[in-house]
N, C-alpha and C. Protein backbone atom coordinates (compact mmCIF):
# COMPACT_ATOMS: atom_id res chain seq x y z
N UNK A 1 116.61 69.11 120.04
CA UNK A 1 116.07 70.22 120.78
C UNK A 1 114.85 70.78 120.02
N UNK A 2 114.13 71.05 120.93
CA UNK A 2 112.81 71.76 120.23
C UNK A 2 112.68 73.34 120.27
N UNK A 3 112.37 73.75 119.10
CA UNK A 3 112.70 75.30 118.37
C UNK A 3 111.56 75.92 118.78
N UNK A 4 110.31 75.58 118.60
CA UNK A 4 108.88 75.93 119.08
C UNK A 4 108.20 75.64 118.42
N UNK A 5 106.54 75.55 118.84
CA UNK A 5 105.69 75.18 118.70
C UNK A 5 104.32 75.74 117.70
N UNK A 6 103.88 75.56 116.65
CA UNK A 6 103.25 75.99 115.86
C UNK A 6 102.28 75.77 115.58
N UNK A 7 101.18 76.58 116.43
CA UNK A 7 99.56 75.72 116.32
C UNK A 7 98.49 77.03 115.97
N UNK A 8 98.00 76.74 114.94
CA UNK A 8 96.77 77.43 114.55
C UNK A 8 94.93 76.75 115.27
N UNK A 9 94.97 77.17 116.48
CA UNK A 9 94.04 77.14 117.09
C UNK A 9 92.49 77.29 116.26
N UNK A 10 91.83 76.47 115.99
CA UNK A 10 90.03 76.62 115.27
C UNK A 10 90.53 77.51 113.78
N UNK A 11 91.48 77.05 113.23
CA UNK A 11 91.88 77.22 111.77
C UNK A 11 92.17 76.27 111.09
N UNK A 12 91.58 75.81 110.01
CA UNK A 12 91.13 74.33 108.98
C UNK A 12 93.06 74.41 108.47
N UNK A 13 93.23 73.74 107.96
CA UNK A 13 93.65 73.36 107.12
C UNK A 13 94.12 73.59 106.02
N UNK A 14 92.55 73.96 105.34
CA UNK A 14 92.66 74.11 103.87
C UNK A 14 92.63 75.89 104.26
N UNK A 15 92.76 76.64 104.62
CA UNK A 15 93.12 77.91 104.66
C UNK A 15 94.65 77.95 103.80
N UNK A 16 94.74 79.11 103.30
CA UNK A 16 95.96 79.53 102.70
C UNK A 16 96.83 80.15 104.17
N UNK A 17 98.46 80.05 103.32
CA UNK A 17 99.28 80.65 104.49
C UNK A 17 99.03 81.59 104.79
N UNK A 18 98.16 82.88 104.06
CA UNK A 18 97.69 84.07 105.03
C UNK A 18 96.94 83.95 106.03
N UNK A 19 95.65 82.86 106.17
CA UNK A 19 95.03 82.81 107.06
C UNK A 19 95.25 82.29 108.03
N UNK A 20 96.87 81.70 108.47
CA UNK A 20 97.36 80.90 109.38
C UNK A 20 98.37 81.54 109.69
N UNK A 21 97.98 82.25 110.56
CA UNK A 21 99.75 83.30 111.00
C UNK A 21 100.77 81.89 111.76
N UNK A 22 100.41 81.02 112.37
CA UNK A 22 101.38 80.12 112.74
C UNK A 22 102.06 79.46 111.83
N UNK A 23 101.50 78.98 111.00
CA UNK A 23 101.76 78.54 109.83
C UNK A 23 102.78 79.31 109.29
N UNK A 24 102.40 80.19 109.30
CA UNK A 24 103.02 81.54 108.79
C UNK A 24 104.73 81.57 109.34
N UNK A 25 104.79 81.56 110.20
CA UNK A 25 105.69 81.56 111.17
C UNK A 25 106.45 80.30 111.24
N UNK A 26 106.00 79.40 111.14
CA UNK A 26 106.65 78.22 110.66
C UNK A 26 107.78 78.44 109.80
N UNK A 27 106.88 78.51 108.86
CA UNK A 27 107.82 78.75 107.21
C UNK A 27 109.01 80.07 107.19
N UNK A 28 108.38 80.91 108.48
CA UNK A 28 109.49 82.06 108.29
C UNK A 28 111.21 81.36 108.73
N UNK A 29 110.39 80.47 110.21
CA UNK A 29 111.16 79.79 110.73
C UNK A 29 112.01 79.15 109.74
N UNK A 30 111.57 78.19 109.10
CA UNK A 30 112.40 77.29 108.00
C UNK A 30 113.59 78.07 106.96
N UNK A 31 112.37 79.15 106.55
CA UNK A 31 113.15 80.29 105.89
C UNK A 31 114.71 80.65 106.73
N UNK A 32 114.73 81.01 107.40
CA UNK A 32 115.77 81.63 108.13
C UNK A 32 116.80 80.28 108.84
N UNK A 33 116.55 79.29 108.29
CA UNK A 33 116.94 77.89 108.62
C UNK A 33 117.64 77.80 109.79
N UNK A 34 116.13 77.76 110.95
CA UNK A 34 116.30 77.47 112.26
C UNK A 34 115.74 76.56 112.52
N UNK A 35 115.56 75.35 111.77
CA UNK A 35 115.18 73.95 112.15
C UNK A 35 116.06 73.20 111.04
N UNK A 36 116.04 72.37 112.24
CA UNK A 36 116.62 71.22 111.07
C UNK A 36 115.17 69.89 110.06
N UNK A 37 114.17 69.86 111.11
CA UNK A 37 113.19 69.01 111.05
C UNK A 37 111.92 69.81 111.46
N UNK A 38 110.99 68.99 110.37
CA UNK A 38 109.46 69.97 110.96
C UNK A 38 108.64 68.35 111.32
N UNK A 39 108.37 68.32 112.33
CA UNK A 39 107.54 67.24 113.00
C UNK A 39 106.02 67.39 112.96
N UNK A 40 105.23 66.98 112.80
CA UNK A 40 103.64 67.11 112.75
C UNK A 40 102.96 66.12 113.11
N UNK A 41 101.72 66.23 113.62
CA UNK A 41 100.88 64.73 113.71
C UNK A 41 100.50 64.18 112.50
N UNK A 42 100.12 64.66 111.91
CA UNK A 42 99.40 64.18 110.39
C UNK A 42 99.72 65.35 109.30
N UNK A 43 99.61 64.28 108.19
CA UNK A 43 99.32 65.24 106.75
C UNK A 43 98.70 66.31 106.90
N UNK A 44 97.18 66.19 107.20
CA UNK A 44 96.37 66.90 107.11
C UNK A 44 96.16 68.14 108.32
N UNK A 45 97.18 68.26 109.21
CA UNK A 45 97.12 69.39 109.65
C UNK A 45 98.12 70.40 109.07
N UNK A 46 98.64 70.22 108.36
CA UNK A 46 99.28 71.03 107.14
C UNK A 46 98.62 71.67 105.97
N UNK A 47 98.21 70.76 105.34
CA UNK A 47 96.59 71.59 104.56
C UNK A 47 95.94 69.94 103.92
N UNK A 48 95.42 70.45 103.00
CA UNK A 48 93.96 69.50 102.45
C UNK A 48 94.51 69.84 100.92
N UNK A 49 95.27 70.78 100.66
CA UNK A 49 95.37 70.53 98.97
C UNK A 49 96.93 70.11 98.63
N UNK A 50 96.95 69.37 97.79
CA UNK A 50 97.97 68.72 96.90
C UNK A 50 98.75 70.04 96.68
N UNK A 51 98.53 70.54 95.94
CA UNK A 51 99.64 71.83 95.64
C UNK A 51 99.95 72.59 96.87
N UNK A 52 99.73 72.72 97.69
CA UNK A 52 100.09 73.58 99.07
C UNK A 52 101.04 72.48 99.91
N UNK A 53 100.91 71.53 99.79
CA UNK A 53 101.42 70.19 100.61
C UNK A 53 102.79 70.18 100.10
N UNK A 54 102.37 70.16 98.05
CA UNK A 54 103.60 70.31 97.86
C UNK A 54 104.87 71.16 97.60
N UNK A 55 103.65 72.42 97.71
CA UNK A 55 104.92 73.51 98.10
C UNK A 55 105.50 73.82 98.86
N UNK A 56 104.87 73.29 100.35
CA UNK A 56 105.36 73.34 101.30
C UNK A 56 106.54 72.14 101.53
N UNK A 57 106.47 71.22 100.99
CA UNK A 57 107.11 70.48 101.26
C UNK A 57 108.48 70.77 100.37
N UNK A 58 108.34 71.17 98.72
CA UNK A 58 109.52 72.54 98.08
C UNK A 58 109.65 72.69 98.92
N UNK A 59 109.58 74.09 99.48
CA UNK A 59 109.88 75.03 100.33
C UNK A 59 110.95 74.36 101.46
N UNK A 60 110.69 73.38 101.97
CA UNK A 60 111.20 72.32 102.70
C UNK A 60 112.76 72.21 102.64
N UNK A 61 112.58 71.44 101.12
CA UNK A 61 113.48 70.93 100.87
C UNK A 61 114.65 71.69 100.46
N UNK A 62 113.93 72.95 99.93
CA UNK A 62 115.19 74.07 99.55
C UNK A 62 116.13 74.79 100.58
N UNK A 63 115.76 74.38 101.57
CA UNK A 63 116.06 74.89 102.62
C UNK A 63 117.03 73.80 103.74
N UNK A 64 116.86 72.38 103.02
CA UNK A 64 117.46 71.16 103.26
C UNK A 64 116.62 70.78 105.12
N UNK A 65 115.05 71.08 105.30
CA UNK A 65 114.62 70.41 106.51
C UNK A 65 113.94 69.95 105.84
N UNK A 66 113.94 68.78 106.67
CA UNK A 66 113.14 66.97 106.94
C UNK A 66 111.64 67.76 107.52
N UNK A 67 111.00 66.68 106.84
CA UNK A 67 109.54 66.65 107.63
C UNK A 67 109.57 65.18 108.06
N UNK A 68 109.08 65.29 109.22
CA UNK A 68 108.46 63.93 109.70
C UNK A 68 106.80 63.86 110.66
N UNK A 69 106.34 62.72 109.89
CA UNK A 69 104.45 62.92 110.26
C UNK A 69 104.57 61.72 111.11
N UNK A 70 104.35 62.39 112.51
CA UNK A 70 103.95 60.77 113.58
C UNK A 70 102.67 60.18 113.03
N UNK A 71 101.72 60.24 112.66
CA UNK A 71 100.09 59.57 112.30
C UNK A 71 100.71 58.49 111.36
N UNK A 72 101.31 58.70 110.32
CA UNK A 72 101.96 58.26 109.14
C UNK A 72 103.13 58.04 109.43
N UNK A 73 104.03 57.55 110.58
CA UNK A 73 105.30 57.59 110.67
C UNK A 73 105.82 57.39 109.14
N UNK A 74 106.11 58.73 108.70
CA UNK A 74 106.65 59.21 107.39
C UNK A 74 107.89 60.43 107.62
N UNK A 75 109.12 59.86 106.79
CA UNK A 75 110.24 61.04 107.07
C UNK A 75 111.13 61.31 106.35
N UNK A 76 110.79 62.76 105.53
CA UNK A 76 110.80 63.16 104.13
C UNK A 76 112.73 62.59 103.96
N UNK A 77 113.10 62.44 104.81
CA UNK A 77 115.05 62.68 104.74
C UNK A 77 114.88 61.05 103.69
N UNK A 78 114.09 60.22 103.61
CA UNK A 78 114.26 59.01 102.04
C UNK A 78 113.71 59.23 101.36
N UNK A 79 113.74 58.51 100.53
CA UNK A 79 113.24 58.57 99.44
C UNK A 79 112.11 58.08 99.25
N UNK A 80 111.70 57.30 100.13
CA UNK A 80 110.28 56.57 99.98
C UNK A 80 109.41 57.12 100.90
N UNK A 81 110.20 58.32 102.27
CA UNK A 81 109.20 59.11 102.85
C UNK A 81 109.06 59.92 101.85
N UNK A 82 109.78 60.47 100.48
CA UNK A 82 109.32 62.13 99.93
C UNK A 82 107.91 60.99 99.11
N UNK A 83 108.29 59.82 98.54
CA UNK A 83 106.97 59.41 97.73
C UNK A 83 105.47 59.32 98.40
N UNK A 84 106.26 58.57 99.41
CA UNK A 84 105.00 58.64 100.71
C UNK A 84 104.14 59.68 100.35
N UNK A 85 104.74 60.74 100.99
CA UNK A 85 104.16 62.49 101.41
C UNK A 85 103.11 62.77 100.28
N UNK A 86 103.91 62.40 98.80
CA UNK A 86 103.28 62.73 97.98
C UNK A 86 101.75 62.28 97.72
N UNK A 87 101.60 60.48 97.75
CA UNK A 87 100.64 60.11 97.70
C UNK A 87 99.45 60.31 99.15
N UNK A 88 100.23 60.90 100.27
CA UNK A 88 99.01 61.04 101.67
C UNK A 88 98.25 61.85 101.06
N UNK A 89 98.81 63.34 100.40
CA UNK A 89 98.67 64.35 99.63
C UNK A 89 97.56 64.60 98.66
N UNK A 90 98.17 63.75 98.19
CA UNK A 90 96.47 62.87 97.16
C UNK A 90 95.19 62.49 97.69
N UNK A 91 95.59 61.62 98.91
CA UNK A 91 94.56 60.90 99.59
C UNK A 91 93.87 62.28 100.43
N UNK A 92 94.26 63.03 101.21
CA UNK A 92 94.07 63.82 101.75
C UNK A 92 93.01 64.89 100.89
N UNK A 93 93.68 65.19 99.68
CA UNK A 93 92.82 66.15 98.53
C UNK A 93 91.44 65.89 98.41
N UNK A 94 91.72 64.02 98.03
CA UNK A 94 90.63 63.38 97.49
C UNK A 94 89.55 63.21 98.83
N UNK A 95 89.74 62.92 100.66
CA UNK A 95 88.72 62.80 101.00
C UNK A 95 88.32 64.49 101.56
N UNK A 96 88.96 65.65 101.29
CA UNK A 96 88.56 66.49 101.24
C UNK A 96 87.32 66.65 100.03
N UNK A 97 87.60 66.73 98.88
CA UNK A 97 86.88 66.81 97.93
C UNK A 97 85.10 65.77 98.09
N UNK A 98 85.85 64.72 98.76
CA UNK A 98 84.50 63.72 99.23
C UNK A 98 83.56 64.62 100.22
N UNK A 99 83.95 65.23 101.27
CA UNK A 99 83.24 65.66 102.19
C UNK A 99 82.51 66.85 101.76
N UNK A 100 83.49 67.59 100.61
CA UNK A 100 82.72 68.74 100.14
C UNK A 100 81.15 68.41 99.34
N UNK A 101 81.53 67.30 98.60
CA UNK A 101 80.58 66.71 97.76
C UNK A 101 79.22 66.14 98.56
N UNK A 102 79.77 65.51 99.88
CA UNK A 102 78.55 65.09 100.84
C UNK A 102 77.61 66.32 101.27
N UNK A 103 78.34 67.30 101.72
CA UNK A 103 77.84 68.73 101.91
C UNK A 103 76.88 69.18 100.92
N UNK A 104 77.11 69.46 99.56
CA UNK A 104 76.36 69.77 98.80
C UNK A 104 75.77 69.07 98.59
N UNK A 105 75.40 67.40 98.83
CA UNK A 105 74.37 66.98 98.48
C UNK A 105 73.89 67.04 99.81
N UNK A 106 74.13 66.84 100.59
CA UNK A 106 72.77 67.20 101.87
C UNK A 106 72.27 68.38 101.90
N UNK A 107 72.69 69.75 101.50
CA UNK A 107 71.94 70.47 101.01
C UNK A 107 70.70 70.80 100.27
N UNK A 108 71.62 69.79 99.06
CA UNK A 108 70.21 69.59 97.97
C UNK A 108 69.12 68.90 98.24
N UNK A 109 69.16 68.04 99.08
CA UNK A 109 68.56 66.90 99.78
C UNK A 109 67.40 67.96 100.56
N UNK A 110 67.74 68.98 101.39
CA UNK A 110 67.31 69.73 102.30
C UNK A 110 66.52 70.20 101.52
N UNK A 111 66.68 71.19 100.23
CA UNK A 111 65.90 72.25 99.57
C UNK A 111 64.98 71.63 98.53
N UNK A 112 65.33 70.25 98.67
CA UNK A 112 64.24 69.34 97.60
C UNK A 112 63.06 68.96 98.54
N UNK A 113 63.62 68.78 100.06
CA UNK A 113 62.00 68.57 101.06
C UNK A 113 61.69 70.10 101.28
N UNK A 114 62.38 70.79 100.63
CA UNK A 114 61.66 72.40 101.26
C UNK A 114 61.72 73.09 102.20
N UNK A 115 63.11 71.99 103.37
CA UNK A 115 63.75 72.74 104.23
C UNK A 115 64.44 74.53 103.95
N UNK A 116 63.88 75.79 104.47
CA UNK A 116 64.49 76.57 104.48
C UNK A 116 66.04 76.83 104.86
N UNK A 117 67.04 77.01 103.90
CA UNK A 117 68.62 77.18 104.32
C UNK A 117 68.77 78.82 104.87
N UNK A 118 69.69 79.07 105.70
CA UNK A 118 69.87 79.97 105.90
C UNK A 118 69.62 80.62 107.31
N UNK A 119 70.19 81.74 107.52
CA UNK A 119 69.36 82.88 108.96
C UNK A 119 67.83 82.51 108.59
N UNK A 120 66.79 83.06 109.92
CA UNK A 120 65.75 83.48 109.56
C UNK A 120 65.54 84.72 108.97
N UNK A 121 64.51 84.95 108.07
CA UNK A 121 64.08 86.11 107.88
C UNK A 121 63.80 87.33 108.93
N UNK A 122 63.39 88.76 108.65
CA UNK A 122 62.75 89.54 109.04
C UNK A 122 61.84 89.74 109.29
N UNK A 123 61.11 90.29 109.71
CA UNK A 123 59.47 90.63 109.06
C UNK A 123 59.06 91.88 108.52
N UNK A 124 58.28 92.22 107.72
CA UNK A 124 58.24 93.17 106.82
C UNK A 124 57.85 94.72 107.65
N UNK A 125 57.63 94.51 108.99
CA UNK A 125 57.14 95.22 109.67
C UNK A 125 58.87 95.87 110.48
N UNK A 126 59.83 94.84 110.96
CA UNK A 126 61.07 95.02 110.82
C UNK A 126 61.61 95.70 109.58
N UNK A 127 61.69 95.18 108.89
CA UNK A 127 62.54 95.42 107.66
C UNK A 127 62.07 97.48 107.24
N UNK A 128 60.44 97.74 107.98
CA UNK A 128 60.19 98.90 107.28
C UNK A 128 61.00 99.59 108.58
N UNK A 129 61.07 99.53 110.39
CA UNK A 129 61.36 100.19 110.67
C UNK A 129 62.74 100.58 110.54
N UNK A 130 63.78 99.39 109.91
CA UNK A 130 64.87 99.84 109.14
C UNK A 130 65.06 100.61 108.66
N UNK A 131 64.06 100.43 107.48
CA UNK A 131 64.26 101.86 106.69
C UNK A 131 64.04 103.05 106.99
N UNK A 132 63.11 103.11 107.94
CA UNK A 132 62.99 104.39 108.99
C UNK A 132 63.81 105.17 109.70
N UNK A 133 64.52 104.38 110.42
CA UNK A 133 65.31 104.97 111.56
C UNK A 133 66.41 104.89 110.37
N UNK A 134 67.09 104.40 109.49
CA UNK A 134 67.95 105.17 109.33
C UNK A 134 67.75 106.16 107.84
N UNK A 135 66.70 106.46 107.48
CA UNK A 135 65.80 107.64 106.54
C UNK A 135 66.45 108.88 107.81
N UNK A 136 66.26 108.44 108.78
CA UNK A 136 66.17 109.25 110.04
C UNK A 136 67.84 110.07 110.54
N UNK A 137 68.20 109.68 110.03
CA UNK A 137 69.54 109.51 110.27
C UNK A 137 70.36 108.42 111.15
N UNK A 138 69.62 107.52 111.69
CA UNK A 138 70.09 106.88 112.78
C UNK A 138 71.53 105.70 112.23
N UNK A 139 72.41 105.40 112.24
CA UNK A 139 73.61 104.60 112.33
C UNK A 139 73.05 103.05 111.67
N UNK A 140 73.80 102.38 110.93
CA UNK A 140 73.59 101.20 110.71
C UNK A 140 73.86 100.12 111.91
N UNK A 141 74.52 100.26 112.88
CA UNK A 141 74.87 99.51 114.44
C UNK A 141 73.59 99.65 115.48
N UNK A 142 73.50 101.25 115.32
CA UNK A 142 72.13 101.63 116.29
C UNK A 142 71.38 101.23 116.09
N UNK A 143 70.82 101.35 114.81
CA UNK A 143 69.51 100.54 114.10
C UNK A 143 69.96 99.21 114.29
N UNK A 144 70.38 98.69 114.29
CA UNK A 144 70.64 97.27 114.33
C UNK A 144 70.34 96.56 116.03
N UNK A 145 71.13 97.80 116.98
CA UNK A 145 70.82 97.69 118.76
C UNK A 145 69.28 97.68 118.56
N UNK A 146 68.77 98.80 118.15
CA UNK A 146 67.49 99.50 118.31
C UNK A 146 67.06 98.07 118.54
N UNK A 147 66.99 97.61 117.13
CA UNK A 147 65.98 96.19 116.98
C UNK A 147 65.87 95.12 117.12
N UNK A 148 67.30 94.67 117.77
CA UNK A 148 67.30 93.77 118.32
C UNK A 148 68.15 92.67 116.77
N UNK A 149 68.59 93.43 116.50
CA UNK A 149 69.03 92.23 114.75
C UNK A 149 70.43 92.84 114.32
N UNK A 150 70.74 92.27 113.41
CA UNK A 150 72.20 91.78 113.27
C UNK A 150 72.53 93.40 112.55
N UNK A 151 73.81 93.96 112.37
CA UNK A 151 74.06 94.53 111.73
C UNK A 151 74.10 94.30 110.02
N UNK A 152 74.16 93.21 109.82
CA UNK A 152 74.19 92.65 108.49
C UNK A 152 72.98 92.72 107.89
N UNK A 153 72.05 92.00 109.14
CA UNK A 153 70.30 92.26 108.62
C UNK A 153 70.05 94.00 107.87
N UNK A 154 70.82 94.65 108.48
CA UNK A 154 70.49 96.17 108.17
C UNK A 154 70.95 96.55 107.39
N UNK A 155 71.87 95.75 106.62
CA UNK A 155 72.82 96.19 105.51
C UNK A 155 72.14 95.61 104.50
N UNK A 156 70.98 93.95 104.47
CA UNK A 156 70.72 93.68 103.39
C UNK A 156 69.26 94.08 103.53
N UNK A 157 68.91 94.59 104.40
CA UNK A 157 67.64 95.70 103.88
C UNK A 157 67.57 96.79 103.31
N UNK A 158 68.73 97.33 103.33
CA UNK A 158 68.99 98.95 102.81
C UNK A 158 69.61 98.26 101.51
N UNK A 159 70.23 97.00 101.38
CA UNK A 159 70.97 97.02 99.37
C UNK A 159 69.61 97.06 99.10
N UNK A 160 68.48 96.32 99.34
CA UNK A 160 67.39 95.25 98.82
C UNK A 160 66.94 96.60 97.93
């Protein structure tokens, strides 16, 4: 029988259990040992780091539920699914860590041809009536409507 369903909608992975209230809820679930089995498609929609994988998978076991991964037909109840788990775990870390590494070098790649990173700028003619309207008293939101720009823009003109 199926207990329910636990999906963190446009939330990575590698987020911690605070940033995944389903997630979240999962584990309360397990906690209160109302599953017998936690089913998943893959490793990696569980998280991206080795130590979270394997605490979760602790957590698991203290509680005496099975994980089983359809992608990996892997199923923690042997002994060669808990080794399994361990090494996806690894693999998982490691092409996380790869992609991060591709990232920062296409970056660097970018700022070595002199590609600008980032929002666009302001213009200095912006940036003064910032300081104006709210010299003025006007709201950091208003000023921000006023001009057509982000609230944030107005926040790093007034630290600057």
């Amino acid at each position: 029988m199926i207990v329910g369903e636990y999906v963190d909608h446009g939330i990575s992975g590698a987020k911690g259990r605070r940033d995944r209230p389903q997630f979240d809820a999962l584990l309360r679930s397990v906690t209160r040992k109302e599953l017998d089995v936690v089913a998943a498609w893959s490793v990696d929609r569980l998280g991206c780091s080795l130590q979270d994988l394997v605490g979760f998978l602790v957590d698991l076991q203290a509680k005496g539920v099975h994980l089983y991964l359809h992608q990996q037909a892997l199923d923690t109840s042997t002994p060669s699914g808990k080794a399994m788990f361990g090494m996806l775990g690894v693999f998982a870390e490691f092409e996380r860590a790869i992609i991060q590494e591709r990232v920062r070098a296409g970056l660097a790649r970018a700022r070595a041809k002199g590609t600008i990173l980032g929002r666009p700028k302001v213009g200095a003619e912006t940036e003064q009536r910032i300081r104006d309207l709210t010299a003025q008293g006007v709201g950091k939101v208003k000023t921000a409507r006023t001009l057509g720009v982000g609230v944030s823009v107005v926040q790093r003109v007034l630290a600057e």
